[in-house]
Protein backbone atom coordinates (compact mmCIF):
# COMPACT_ATOMS: atom_id res chain seq x y z
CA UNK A 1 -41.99 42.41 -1.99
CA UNK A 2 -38.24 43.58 -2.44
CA UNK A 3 -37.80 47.00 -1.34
CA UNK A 4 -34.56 48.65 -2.63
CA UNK A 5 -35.37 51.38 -0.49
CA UNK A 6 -36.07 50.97 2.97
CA UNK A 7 -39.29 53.16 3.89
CA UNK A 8 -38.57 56.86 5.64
CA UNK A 9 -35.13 56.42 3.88
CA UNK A 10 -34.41 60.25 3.86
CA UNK A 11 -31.97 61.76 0.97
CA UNK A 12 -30.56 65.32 1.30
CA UNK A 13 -30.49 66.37 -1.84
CA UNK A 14 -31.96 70.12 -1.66
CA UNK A 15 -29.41 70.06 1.17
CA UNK A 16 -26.61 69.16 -1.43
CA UNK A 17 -27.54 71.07 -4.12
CA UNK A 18 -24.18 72.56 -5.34
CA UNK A 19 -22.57 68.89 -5.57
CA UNK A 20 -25.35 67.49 -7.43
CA UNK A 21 -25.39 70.92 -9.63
CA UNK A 22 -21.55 70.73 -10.20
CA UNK A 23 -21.66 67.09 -10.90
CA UNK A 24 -24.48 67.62 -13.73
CA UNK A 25 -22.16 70.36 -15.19
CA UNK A 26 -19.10 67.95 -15.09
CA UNK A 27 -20.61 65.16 -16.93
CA UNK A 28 -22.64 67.58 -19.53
CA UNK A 29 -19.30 69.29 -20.22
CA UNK A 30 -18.07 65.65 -20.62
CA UNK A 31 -20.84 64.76 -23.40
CA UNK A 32 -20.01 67.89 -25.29
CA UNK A 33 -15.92 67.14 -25.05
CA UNK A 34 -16.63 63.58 -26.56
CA UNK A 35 -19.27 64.81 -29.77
CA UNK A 36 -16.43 67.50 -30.26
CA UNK A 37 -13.49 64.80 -29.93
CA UNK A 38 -15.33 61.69 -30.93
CA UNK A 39 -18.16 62.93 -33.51
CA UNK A 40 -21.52 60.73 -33.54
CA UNK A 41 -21.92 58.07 -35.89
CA UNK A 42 -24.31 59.13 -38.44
CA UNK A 43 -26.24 56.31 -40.26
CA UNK A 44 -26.74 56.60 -44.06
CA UNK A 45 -29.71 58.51 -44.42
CA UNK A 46 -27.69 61.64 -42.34
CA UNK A 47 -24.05 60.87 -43.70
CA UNK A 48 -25.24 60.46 -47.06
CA UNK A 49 -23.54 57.70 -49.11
CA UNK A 50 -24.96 53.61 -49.94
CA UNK A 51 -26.48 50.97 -48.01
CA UNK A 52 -26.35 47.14 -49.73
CA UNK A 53 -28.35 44.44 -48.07
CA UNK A 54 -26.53 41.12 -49.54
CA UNK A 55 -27.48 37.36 -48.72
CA UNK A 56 -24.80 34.42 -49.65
CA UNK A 57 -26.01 30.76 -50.28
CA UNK A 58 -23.57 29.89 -47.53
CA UNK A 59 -21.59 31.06 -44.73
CA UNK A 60 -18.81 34.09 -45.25
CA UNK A 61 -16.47 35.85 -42.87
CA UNK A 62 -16.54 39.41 -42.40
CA UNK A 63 -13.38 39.91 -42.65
CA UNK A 64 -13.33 38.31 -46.01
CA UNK A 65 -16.12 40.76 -47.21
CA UNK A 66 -13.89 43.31 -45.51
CA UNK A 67 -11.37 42.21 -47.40
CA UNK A 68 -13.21 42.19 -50.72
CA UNK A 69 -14.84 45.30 -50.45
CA UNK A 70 -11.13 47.07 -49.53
CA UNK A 71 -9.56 45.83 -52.64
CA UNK A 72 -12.26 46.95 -54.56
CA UNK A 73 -11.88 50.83 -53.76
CA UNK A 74 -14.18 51.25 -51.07
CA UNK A 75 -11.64 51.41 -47.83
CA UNK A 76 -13.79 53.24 -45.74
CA UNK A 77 -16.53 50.94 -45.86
CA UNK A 78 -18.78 49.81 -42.36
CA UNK A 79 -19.87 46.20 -42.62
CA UNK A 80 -22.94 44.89 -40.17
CA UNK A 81 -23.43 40.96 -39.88
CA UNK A 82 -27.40 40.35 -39.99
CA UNK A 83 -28.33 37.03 -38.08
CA UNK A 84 -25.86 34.63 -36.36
CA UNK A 85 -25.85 32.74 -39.62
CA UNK A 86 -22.82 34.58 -41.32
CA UNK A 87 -24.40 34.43 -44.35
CA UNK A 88 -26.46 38.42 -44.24
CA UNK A 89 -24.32 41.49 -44.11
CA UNK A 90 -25.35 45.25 -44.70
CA UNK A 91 -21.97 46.81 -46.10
CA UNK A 92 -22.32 50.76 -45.71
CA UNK A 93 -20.10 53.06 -48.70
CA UNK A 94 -19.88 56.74 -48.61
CA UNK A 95 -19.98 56.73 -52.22
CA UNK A 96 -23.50 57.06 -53.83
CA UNK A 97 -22.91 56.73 -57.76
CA UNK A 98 -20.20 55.33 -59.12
CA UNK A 99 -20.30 57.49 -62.23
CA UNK A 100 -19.51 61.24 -62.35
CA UNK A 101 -21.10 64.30 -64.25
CA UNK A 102 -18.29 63.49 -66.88
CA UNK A 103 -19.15 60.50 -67.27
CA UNK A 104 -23.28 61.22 -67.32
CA UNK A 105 -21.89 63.97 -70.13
CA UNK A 106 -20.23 61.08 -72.27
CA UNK A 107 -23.24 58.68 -72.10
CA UNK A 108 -25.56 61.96 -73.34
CA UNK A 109 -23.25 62.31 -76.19
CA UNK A 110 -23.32 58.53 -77.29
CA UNK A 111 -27.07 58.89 -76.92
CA UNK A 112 -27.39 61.91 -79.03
CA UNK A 113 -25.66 60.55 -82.16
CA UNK A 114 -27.15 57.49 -81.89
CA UNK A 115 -30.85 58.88 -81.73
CA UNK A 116 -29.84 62.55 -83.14
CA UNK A 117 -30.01 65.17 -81.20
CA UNK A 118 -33.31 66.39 -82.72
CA UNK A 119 -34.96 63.35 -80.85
CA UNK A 120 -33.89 64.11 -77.39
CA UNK A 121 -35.40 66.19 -75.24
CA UNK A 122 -34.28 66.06 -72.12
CA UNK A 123 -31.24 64.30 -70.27
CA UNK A 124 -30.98 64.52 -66.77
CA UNK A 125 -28.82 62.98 -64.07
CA UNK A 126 -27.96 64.06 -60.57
CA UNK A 127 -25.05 62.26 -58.99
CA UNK A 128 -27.29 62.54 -55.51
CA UNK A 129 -30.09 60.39 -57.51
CA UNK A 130 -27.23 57.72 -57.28
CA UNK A 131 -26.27 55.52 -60.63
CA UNK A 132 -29.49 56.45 -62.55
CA UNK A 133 -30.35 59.20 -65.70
CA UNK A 134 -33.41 59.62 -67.76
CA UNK A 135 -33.68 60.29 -71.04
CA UNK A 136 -36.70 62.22 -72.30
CA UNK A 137 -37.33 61.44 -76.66
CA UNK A 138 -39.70 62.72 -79.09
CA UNK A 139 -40.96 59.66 -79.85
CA UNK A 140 -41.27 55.77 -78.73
CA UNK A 141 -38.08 53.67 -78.45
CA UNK A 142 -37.37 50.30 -78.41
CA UNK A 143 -36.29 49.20 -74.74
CA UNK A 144 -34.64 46.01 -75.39
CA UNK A 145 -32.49 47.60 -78.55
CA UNK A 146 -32.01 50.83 -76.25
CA UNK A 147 -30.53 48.42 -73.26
CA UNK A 148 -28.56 46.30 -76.33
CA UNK A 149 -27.05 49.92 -76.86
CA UNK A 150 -25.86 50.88 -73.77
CA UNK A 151 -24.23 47.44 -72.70
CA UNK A 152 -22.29 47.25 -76.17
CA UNK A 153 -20.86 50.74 -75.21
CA UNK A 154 -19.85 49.39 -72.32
CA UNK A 155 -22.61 51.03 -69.59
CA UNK A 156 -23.61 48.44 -67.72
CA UNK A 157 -27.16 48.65 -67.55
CA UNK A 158 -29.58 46.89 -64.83
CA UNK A 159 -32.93 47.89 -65.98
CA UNK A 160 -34.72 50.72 -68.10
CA UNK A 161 -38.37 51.82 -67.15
CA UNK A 162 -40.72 54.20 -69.00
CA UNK A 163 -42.15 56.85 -66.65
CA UNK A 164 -44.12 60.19 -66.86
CA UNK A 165 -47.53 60.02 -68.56
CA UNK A 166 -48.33 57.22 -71.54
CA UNK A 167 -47.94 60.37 -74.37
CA UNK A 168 -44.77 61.47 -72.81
CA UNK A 169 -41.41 59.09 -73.98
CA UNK A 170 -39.22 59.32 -70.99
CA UNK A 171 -37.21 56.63 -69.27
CA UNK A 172 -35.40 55.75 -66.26
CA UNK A 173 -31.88 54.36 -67.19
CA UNK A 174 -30.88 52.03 -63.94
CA UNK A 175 -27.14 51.43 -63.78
CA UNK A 176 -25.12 48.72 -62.13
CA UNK A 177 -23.58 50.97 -59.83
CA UNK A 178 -21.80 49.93 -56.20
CA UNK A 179 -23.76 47.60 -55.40
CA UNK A 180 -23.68 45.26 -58.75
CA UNK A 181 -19.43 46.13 -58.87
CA UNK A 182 -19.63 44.73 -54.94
CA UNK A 183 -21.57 41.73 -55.48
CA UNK A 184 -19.04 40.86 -58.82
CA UNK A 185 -16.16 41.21 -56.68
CA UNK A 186 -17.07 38.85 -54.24
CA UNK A 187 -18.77 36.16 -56.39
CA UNK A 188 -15.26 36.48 -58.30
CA UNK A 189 -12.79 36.30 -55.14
CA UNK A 190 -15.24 33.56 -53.81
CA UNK A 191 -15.08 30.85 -55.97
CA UNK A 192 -18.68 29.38 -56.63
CA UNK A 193 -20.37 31.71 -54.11
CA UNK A 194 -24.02 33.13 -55.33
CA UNK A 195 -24.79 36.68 -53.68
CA UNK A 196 -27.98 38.03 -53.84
CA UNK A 197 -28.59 41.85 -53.67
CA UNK A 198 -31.72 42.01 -50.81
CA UNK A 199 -31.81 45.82 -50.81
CA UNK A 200 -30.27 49.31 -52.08
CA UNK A 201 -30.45 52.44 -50.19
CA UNK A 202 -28.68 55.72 -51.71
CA UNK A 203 -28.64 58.99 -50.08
CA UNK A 204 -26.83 61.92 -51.99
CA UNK A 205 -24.46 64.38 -49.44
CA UNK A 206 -26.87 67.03 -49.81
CA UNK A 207 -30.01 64.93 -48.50
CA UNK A 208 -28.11 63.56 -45.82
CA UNK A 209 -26.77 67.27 -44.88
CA UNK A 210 -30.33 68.74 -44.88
CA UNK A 211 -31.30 65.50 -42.63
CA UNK A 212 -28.69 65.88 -40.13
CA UNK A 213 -29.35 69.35 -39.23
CA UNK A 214 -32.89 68.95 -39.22
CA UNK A 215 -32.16 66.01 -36.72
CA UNK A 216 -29.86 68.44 -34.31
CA UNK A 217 -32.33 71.21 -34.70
CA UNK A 218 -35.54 68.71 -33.35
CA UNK A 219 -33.18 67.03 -30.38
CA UNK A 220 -31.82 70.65 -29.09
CA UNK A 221 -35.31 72.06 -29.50
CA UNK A 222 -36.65 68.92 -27.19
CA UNK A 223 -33.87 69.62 -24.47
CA UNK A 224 -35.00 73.22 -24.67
CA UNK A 225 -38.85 72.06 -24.00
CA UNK A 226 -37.68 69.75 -21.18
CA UNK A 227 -35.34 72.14 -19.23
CA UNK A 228 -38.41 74.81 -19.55
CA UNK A 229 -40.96 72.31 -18.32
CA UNK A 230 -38.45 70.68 -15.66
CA UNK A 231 -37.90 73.88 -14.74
CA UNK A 232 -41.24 75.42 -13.79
C-alpha cells in the first residue's frame, strides 16, 4: 500500500506551537477581512427576493436571457444554467411582488364598487406574500366572472382559488407577477420560442432577514461547541 507518510515520521508541532498558533490567527483574521470586504452570497431564501425555474423548447444563451431580463427592469438579476443542454436556467430577482401596497389599495377599491363594500369582508395583501391578495365576501362569487373582472381592469390574473372552510367565501387572487412579465419578455424578444415556468420561489425581505440571522446564530454557536470540545 502507498504510504504518504513514511512510518516513525516525527512532526514537531507542540515544539512549534507559536508558528502554528500565529499562522491560525493570520488566516482567521483573513476569513473575517474577506466576509467584511467581500460579504457572503446569500441564496434566496436568506436574501429574500424570487427564484424562477424556466425550461425553453430549444437551446438559449445566457447572455441572451441576461440580456432579456436587463431590459426588462431587473439589472441585478443572478442567472444559473441547469444541465449542459442550454435550454434550463434558474434566474434569481431581488424583487418579490411586482405590485406595491398602492397598487393592492387600487385593486381593493375596484373590488369594492364592483361587489359593494357591504359584501367584503376582508382584503388582505402583504407585499412579502409576493404577487397574491385574498378577498374575504359575504357570500358565494362567481370565479370565472370574478377572473373576467380583474383581467378587463387590466390585473393580470393567473389563477383564483377558494380557501378557508366550505361556509367561509374567501379566495386567493394569484397574479402574474415576475415571473409571468419574465417569461413574456423572452417569448417576445425570441421569436417563436415557448418557455415554460418549472417553478416559483418568493421570499419577502423580512423572512429572509429572520433566516439569515438565525443561520449566523446556529454556525457561531457550532464553532463555539467545537472550540469548547477541541479544547478540553
Amino acid at each position: 500500500m502507498l504510504e504518504i507518510i513514511k512510518p516513525g515520521t516525527n512532526f514537531d508541532f507542540v515544539g512549534k506551537n507559536k508558528l502554528f498558533v500565529s499562522l491560525s490567527a493570520i488566516l482567521v483574521m483573513i476569513s473575517f477581512i474577506c466576509l467584511l470586504v467581500i460579504g457572503l452570497n446569500f441564496g434566496i431564501d436568506f436574501s429574500g427576493g424570487t427564484e424562477i425555474h424556466l425550461k425553453f423548447d430549444r437551446q438559449v444563451t445566457m447572455e441572451q436571457i441576461r440580456d432579456i431580463v436587463e431590459k426588462s427592469g431587473y439589472t441585478k438579476a443572478n442567472i444559473l444554467s441547469v444541465g449542459s443542454e442550454q435550454n434550463e436556467y434558474v434566474i434569481r430577482v431581488a424583487e418579490f411582488a411586482s405590485i406595491k401596497d398602492a397598487d393592492a389599495h387600487k385593486i381593493k377599491e375596484m373590488i369594492t364598487s364592483k361587489f359593494g363594500n357591504d359584501k367584503i369582508k376582508k382584503f388582505k395583501f402583504s407585499g412579502e406574500a409576493g404577487d397574491k391578495f385574498e378577498v374575504k365576501f359575504t357570500e358565494e362569487i362567481d370565479v370565472a366572472n370574478f377572473k373576467e373582472f380583474l383581467k378587463s381592469n387590466g390585473i393580470d390574473c393567473i389563477e383564483i382559488k377558494k380557501e378557508g372552510k366550505t361556509t367561509e367565501y374567501q379566495y386567493l387572487v394569484i397574479l402574474a407577477g415576475i415571473s409571468k412579465k419574465i417569461q413574456e419578455a423572452i417569448e417576445k424578444e425570441i421569436k417563436g420560442i415557448k418557455v415554460e415556468i418549472i417553478g416559483v420561489d418568493a421570499v419577502g425581505p423580512q423572512v429572509g432577514k429572520d433566516l439569515r440571522t438565525s443561520g449566523l446564530l446556529a454556525a457561531i454557536y457550532s464553532l463555539v461547541a467545537i472550540t469548547i470540545y477541541v479544547t478540553f
